[in-house]
Protein backbone atom coordinates (compact mmCIF):
# COMPACT_ATOMS: atom_id res chain seq x y z
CA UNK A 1 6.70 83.10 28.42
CA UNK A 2 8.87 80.28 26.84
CA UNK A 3 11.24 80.95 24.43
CA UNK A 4 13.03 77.72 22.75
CA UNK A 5 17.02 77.37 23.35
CA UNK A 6 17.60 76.90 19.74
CA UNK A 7 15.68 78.33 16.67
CA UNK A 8 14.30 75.93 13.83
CA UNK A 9 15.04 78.90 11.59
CA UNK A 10 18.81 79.94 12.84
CA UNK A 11 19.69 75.93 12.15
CA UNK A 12 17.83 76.08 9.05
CA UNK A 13 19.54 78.89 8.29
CA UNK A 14 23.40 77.86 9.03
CA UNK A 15 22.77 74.68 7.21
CA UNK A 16 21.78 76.20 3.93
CA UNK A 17 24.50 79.15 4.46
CA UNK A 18 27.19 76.12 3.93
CA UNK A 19 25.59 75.57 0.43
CA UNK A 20 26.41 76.91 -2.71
CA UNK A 21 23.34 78.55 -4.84
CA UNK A 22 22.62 79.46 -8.10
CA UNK A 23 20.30 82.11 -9.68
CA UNK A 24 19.72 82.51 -12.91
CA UNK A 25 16.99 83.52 -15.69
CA UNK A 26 16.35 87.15 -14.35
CA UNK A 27 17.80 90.91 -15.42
CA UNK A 28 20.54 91.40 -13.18
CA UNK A 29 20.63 94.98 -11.79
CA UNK A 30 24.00 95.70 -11.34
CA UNK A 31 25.95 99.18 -10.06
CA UNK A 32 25.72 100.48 -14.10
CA UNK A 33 23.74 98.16 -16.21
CA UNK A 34 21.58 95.56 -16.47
CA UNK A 35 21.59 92.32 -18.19
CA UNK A 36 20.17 88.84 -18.34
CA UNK A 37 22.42 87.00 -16.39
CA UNK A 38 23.42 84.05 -13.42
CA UNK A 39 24.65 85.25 -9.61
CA UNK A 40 26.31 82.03 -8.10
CA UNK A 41 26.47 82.04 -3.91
CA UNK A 42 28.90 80.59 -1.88
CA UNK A 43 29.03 80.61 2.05
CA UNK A 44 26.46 83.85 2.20
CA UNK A 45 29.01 85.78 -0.59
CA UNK A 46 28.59 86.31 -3.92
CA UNK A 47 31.30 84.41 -5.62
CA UNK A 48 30.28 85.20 -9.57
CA UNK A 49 28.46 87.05 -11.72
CA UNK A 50 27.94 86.24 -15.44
CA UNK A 51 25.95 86.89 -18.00
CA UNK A 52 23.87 84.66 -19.74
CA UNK A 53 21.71 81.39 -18.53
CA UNK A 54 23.35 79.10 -16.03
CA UNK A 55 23.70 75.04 -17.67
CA UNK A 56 23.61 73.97 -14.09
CA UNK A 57 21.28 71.40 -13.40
CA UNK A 58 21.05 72.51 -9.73
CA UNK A 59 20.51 76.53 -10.38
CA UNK A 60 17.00 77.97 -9.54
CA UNK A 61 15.44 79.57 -12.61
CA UNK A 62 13.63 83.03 -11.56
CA UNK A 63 12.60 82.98 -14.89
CA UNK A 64 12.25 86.34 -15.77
CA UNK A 65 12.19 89.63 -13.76
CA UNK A 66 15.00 91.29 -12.11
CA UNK A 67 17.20 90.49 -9.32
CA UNK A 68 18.49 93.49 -7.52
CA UNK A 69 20.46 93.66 -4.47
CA UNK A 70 18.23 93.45 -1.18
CA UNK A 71 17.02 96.98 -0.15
CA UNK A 72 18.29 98.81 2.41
CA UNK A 73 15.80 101.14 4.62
CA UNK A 74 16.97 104.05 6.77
CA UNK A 75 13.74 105.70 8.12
CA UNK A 76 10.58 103.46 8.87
CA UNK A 77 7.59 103.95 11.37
CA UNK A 78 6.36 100.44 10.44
CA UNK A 79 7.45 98.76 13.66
CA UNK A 80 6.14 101.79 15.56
CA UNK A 81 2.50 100.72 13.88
CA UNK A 82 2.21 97.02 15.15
CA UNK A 83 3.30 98.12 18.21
CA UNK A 84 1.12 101.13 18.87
CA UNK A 85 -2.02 100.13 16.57
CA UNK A 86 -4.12 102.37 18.65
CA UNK A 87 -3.81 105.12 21.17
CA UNK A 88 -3.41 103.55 24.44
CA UNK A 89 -2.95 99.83 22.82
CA UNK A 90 0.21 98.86 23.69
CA UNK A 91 0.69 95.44 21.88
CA UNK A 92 2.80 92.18 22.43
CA UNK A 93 5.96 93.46 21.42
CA UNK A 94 7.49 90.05 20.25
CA UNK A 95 4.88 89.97 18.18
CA UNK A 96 4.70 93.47 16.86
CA UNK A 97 8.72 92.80 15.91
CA UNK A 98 7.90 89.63 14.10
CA UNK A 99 5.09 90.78 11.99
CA UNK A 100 6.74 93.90 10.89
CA UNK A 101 9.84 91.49 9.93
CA UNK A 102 7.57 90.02 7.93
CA UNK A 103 6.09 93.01 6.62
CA UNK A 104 9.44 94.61 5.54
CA UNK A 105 10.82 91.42 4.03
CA UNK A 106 7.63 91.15 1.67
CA UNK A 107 8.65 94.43 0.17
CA UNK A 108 12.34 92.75 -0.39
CA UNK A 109 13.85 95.22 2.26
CA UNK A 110 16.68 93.15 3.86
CA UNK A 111 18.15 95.49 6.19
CA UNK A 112 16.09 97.48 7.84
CA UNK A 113 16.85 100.61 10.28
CA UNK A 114 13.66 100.45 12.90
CA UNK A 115 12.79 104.19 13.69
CA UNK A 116 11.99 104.97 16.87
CA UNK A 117 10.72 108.10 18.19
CA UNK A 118 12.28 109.61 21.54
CA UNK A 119 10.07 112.56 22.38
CA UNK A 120 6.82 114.37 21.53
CA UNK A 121 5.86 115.44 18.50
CA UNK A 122 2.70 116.67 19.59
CA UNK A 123 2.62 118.21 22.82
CA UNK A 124 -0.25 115.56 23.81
CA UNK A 125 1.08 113.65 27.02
CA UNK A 126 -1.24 110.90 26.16
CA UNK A 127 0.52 110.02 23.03
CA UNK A 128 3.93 110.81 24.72
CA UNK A 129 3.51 108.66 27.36
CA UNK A 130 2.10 105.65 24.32
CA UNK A 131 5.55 106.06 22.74
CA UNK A 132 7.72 106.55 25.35
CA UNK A 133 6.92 102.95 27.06
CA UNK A 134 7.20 101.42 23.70
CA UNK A 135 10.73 102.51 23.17
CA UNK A 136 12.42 99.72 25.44
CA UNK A 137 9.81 96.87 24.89
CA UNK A 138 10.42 96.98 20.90
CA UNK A 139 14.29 98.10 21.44
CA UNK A 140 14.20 94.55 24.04
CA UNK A 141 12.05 92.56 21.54
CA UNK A 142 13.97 93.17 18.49
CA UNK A 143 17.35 91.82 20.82
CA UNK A 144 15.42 88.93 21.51
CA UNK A 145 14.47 87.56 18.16
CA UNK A 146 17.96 88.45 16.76
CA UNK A 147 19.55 86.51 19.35
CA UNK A 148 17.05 83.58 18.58
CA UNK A 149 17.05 83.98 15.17
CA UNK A 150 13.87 84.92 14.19
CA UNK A 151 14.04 87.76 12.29
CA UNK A 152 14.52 87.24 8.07
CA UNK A 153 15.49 91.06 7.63
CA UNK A 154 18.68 92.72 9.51
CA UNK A 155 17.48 95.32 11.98
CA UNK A 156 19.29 97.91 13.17
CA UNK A 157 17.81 100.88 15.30
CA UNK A 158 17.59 104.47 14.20
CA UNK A 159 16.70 106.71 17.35
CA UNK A 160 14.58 109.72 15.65
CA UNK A 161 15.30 112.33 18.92
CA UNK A 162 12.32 115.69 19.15
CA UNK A 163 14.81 117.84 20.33
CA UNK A 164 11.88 120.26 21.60
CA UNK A 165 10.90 117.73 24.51
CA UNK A 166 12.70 117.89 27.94
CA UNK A 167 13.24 114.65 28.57
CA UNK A 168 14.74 113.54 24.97
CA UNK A 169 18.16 113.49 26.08
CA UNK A 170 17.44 111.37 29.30
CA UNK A 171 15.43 109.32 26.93
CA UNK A 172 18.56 108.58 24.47
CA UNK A 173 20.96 108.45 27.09
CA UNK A 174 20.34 103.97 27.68
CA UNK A 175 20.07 103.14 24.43
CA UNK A 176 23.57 105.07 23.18
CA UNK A 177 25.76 102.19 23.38
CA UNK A 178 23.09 99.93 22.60
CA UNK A 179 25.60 97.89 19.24
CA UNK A 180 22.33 97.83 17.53
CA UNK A 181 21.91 101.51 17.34
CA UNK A 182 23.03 102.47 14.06
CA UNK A 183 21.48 106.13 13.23
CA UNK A 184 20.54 108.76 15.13
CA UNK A 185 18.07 111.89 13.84
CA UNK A 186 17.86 115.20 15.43
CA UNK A 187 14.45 116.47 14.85
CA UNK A 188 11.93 119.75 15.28
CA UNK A 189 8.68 119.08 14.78
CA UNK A 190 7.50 123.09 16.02
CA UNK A 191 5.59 125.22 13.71
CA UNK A 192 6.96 128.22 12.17
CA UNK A 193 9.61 126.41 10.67
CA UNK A 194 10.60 123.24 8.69
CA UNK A 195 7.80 120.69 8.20
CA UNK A 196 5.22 123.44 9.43
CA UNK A 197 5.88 126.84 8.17
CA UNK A 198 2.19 128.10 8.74
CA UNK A 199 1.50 128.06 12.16
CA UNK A 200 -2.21 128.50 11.35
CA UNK A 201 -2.12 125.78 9.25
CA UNK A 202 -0.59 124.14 11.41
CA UNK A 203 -2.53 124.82 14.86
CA UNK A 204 -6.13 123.87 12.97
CA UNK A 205 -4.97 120.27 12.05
CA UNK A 206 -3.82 119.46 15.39
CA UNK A 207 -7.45 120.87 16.53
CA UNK A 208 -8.86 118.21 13.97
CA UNK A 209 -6.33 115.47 14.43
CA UNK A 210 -6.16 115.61 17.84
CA UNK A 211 -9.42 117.39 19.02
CA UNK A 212 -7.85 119.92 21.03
CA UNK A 213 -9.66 123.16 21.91
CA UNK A 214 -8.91 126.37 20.32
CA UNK A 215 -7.57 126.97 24.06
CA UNK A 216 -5.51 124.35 24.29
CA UNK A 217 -4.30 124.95 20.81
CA UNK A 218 -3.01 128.21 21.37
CA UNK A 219 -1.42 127.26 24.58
CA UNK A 220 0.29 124.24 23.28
CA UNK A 221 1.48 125.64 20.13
CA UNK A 222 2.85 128.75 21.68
CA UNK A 223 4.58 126.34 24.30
CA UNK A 224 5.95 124.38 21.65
CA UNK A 225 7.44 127.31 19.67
CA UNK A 226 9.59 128.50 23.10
CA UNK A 227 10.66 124.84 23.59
CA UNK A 228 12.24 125.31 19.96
CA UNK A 229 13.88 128.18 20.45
CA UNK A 230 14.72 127.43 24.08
CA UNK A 231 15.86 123.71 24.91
CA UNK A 232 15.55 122.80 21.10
CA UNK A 233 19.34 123.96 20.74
CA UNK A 234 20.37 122.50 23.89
CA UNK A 235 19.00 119.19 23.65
CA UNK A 236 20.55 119.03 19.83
CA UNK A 237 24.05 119.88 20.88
CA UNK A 238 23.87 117.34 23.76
CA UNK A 239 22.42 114.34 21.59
CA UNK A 240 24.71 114.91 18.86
CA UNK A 241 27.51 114.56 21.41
CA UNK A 242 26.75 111.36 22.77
CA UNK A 243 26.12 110.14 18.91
CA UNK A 244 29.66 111.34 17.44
CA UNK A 245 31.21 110.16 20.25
CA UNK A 246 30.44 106.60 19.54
CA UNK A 247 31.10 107.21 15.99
CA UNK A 248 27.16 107.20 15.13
CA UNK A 249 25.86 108.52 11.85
CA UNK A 250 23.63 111.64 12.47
CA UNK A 251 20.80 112.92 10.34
CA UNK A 252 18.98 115.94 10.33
CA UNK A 253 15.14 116.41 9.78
CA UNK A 254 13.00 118.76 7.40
CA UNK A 255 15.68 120.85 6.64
CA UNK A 256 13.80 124.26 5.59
CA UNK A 257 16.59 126.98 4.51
CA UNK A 258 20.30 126.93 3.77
CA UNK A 259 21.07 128.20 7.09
CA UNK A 260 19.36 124.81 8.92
CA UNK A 261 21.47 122.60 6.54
CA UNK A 262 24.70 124.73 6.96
CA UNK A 263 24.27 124.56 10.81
CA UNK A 264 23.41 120.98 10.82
CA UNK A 265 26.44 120.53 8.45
CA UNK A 266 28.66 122.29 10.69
CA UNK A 267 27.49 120.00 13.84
CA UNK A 268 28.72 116.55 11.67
CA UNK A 269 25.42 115.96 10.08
CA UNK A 270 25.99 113.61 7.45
CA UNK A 271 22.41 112.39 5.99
CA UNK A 272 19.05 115.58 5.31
CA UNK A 273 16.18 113.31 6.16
CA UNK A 274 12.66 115.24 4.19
CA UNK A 275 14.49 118.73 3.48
CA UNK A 276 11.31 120.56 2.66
CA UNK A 277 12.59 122.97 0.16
CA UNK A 278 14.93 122.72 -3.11
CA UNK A 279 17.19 125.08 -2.05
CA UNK A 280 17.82 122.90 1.30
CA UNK A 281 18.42 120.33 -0.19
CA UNK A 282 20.54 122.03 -2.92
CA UNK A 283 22.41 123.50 -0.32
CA UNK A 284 22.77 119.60 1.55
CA UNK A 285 24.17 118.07 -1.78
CA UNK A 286 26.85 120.97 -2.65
CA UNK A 287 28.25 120.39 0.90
CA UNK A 288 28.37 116.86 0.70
CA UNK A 289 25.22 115.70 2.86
CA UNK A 290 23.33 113.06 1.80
CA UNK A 291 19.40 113.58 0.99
CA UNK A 292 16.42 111.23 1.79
CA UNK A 293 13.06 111.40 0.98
CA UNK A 294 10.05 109.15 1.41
CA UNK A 295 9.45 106.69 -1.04
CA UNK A 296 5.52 107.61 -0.78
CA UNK A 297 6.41 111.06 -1.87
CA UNK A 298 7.56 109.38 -4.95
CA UNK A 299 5.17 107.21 -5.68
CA UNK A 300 2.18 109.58 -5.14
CA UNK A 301 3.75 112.80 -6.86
CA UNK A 302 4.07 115.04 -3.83
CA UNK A 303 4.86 115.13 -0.20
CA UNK A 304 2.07 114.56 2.02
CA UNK A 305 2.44 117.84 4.01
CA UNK A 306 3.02 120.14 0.78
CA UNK A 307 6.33 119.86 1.00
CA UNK A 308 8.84 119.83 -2.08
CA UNK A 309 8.13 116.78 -4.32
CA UNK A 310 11.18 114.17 -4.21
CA UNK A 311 10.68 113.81 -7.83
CA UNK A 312 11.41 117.28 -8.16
CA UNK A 313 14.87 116.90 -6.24
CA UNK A 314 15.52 113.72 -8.23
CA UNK A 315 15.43 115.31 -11.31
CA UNK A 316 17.51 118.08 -10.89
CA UNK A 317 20.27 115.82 -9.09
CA UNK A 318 19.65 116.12 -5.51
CA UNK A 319 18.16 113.05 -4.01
CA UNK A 320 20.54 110.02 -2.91
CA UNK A 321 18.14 107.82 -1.07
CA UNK A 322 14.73 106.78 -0.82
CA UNK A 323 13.28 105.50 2.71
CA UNK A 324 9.72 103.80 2.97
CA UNK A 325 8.95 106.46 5.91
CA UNK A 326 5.18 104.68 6.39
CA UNK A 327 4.94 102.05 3.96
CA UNK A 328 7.41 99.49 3.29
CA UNK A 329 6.35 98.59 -0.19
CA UNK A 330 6.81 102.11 -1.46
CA UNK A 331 10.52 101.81 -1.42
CA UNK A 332 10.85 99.05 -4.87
CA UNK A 333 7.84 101.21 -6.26
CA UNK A 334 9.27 104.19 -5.63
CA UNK A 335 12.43 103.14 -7.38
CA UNK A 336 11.26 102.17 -10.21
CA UNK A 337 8.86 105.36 -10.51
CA UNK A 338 12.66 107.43 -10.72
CA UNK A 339 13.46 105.43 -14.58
CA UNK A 340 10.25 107.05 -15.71
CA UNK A 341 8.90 110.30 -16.69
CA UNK A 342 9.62 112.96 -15.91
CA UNK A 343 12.81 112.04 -13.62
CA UNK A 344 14.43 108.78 -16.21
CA UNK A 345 17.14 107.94 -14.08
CA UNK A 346 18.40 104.76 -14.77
CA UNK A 347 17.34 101.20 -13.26
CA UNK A 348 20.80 100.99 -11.86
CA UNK A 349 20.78 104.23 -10.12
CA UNK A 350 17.82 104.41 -8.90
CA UNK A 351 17.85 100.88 -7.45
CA UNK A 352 21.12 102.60 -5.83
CA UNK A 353 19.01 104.64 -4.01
CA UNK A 354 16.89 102.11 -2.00
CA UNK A 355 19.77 99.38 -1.53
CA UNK A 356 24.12 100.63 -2.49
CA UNK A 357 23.41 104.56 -1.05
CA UNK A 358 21.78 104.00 2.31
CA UNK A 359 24.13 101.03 2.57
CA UNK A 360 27.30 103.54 2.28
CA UNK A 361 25.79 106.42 4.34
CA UNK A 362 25.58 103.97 6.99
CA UNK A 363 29.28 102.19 7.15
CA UNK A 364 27.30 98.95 5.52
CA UNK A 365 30.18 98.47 2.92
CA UNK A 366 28.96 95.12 2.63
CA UNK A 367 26.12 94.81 1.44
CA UNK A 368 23.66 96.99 -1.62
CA UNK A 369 25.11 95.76 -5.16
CA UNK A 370 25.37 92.56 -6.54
CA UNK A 371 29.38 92.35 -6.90
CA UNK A 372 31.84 89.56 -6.02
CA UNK A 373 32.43 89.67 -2.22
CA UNK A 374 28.83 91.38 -1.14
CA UNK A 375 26.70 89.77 0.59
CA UNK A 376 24.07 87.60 -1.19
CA UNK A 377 21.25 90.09 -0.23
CA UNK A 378 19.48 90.00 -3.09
CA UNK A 379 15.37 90.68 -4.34
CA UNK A 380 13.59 88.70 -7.17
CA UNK A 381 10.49 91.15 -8.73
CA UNK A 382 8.54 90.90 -11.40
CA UNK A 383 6.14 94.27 -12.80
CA UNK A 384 2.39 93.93 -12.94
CA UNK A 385 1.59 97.25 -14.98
CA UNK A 386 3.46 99.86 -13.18
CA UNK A 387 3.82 97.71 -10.01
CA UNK A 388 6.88 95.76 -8.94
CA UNK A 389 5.59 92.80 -6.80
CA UNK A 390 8.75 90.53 -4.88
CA UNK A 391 8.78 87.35 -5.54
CA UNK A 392 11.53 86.28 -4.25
CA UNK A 393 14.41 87.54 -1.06
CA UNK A 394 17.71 86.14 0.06
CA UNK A 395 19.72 87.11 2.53
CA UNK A 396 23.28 85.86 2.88
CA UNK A 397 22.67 83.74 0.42
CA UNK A 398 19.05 82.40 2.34
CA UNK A 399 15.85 82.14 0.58
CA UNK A 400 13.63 84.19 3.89
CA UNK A 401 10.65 85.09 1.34
């Protein structure tokens, strides 16, 4: 394959970085209000905000909408989709990187943490194998474009670890010091517990799902139970290790009870990914811990596995930040789905959840609010009935969309 030296779109881009730019004629949403107002660019910064129309001849109208700060995404399986479209389809993973890219900057998401799974979470060696040699080739891929400049959107990498596997830990151990590595999940995905309290529940949708015998059902769930009590707590001590040694943020995963977040707490857990009850994720927020939940639980009204509804944790105070988890458009929908009944937060907080929080939880102090000195990440949308469409993305000051 032959890659070009020098990408059209990294000169592109350094030539308009040295520009000054101009918005103006949208809402600006800002960290506690809103207003009509102009954001003036300068060398990828923001070097003003005012209110009011801009008088300069040169400043792009928006004319009307909002402009928000680009969103920031913690937890996505989109990239894991173009590269894995089908069991045993193992696609070009240049191209799987490029066309999510595209996807995620379409739903104004300009930095984007690409989740990838390390482990089974379902005991089927097919699929294991499927996702364990698509680990390196995207991990590879996305290092290419970056370096070529081909990606619009930041990506980082957020290793999502099954702590009930064997090999997870020899699986994480080459990609640890990898600079693009920037989160790291400890999850259990066996049933009894968290995501899957009713094992019989449980063991008759991996019969559908998967179309495993009621033999190999019983087998495979029982195994999976012992691996969780068994290795699970090995593996989860010995991941979370090699992550605070380099200084790596660490999340846990369907936090069930108190207990789970208090233990993950104690072990330097700093972000609940999908705690499944209230009282986790009460229990998360008293003791500091941030809490994320799927946009698509917000936008649909309830979790897809019957899980607590993030609306519900919104509302009472207990939900920081929204991730697209499956679909990348959810996350600007899902925001604006907060300001309205019965949650009401605010437009500037809950834009804060999809762009200012995860930016924070992460060490990204430079980026998610439009403020002198961030970076010009920054989303243009308009509302079509309920539905925020983009219209508009710039990153560092770059129009990429």
């Amino acid at each position: 394959m032959l890659l070009e030296s020098k990408s059209p779109l990294r000169s592109q881009a350094a030539k308009h970085q040295a520009e000054e730019l101009t918005l103006t004629g949208a809402r600006l949403v800002l960290a506690d209000e809103t207003f009509e107002g102009t954001v003036h660019i300068k060398d990828g910064l923001i070097s003003d905000v005012s209110a009011g129309r801009s008088s300069v001849p040169a400043a792009v109208d928006l004319e009307g909408g909002y402009l928000s700060p680009g969103l920031v995404d913690l937890h996505t399986d989109n990239v894991e989709k173009h590269a894995l479209p089908r069991t045993g389809v193992i696609w070009n993973p240049l191209s799987a990187v490029a066309a999510h890219d595209a996807v995620v900057m379409a739903a104004g998401i300009t930095t984007v943490f690409d989740s990838l799974s390390l482990g089974s979470m379902t005991r089927d060696s097919t699929k294991k194998s499927d996702r364990a040699r698509i680990v390196p080739l995207i991990v590879d891929a996305i290092g290419t474009a970056r370096d070529l400049g081909l990606l619009r959107a930041d990506h980082f990498l957020h290793l999502r670890c099954e702590i009930t596997d064997e090999d997870v830990v020899s699986a994480f151990e080459p990609h640890a010091d990898n600079p693009l590595v920037k989160l790291v999940s400890v999850m259990d995905h066996a049933p009894g517990h968290r995501q899957s309290p009713q094992v019989d529940r449980f063991r008759a949708m991996q019969i559908r799902d998967y179309g495993w015998s009621e033999e190999d059902a019983d087998r495979r769930v029982a195994e999976w139970i012992e691996a969780s009590r068994t290795i699970g707590p090995r593996n989860q001590a010995s991941i979370i290790a090699l992550a605070r040694a380099r200084q790596l943020p660490i999340a846990s995963h369907d936090d069930e009870t108190p207990d789970h977040v208090r233990d993950a707490h104690g072990a330097g857990v700093t972000i609940s990914e999908f705690p499944t009850t209230q009282t986790a994720a009460e229990t998360a927020h008293s003791l500091g811990i941030r809490v994320l939940m799927g946009a698509p639980n917000v936008v649909r009204g309830l979790s897809h596995s019957g899980n607590v509804s993030a609306r519900e944790l919104a509302t009472t105070g207990h939900l920081n930040i929204l991730a697209s988890d499956y679909v990348p458009a959810s996350m600007l929908h899902g925001a604006l789905q907060l300001t309205r009944n019965p949650v009401g937060l605010s437009l500037p907080k809950a834009i804060a959840a999809v762009s200012l929080n995860p930016a924070l939880a992460t060490g990204l102090a430079d980026r998610g609010a439009i403020k002198i000195g961030a970076r010009a990440d920054l989303c243009h949308f308009i509302e079509v009935g309920d539905v925020p469409l983009v219209r508009g993305v710039w990153k560092e000051g770059i129009a990429v969309f």
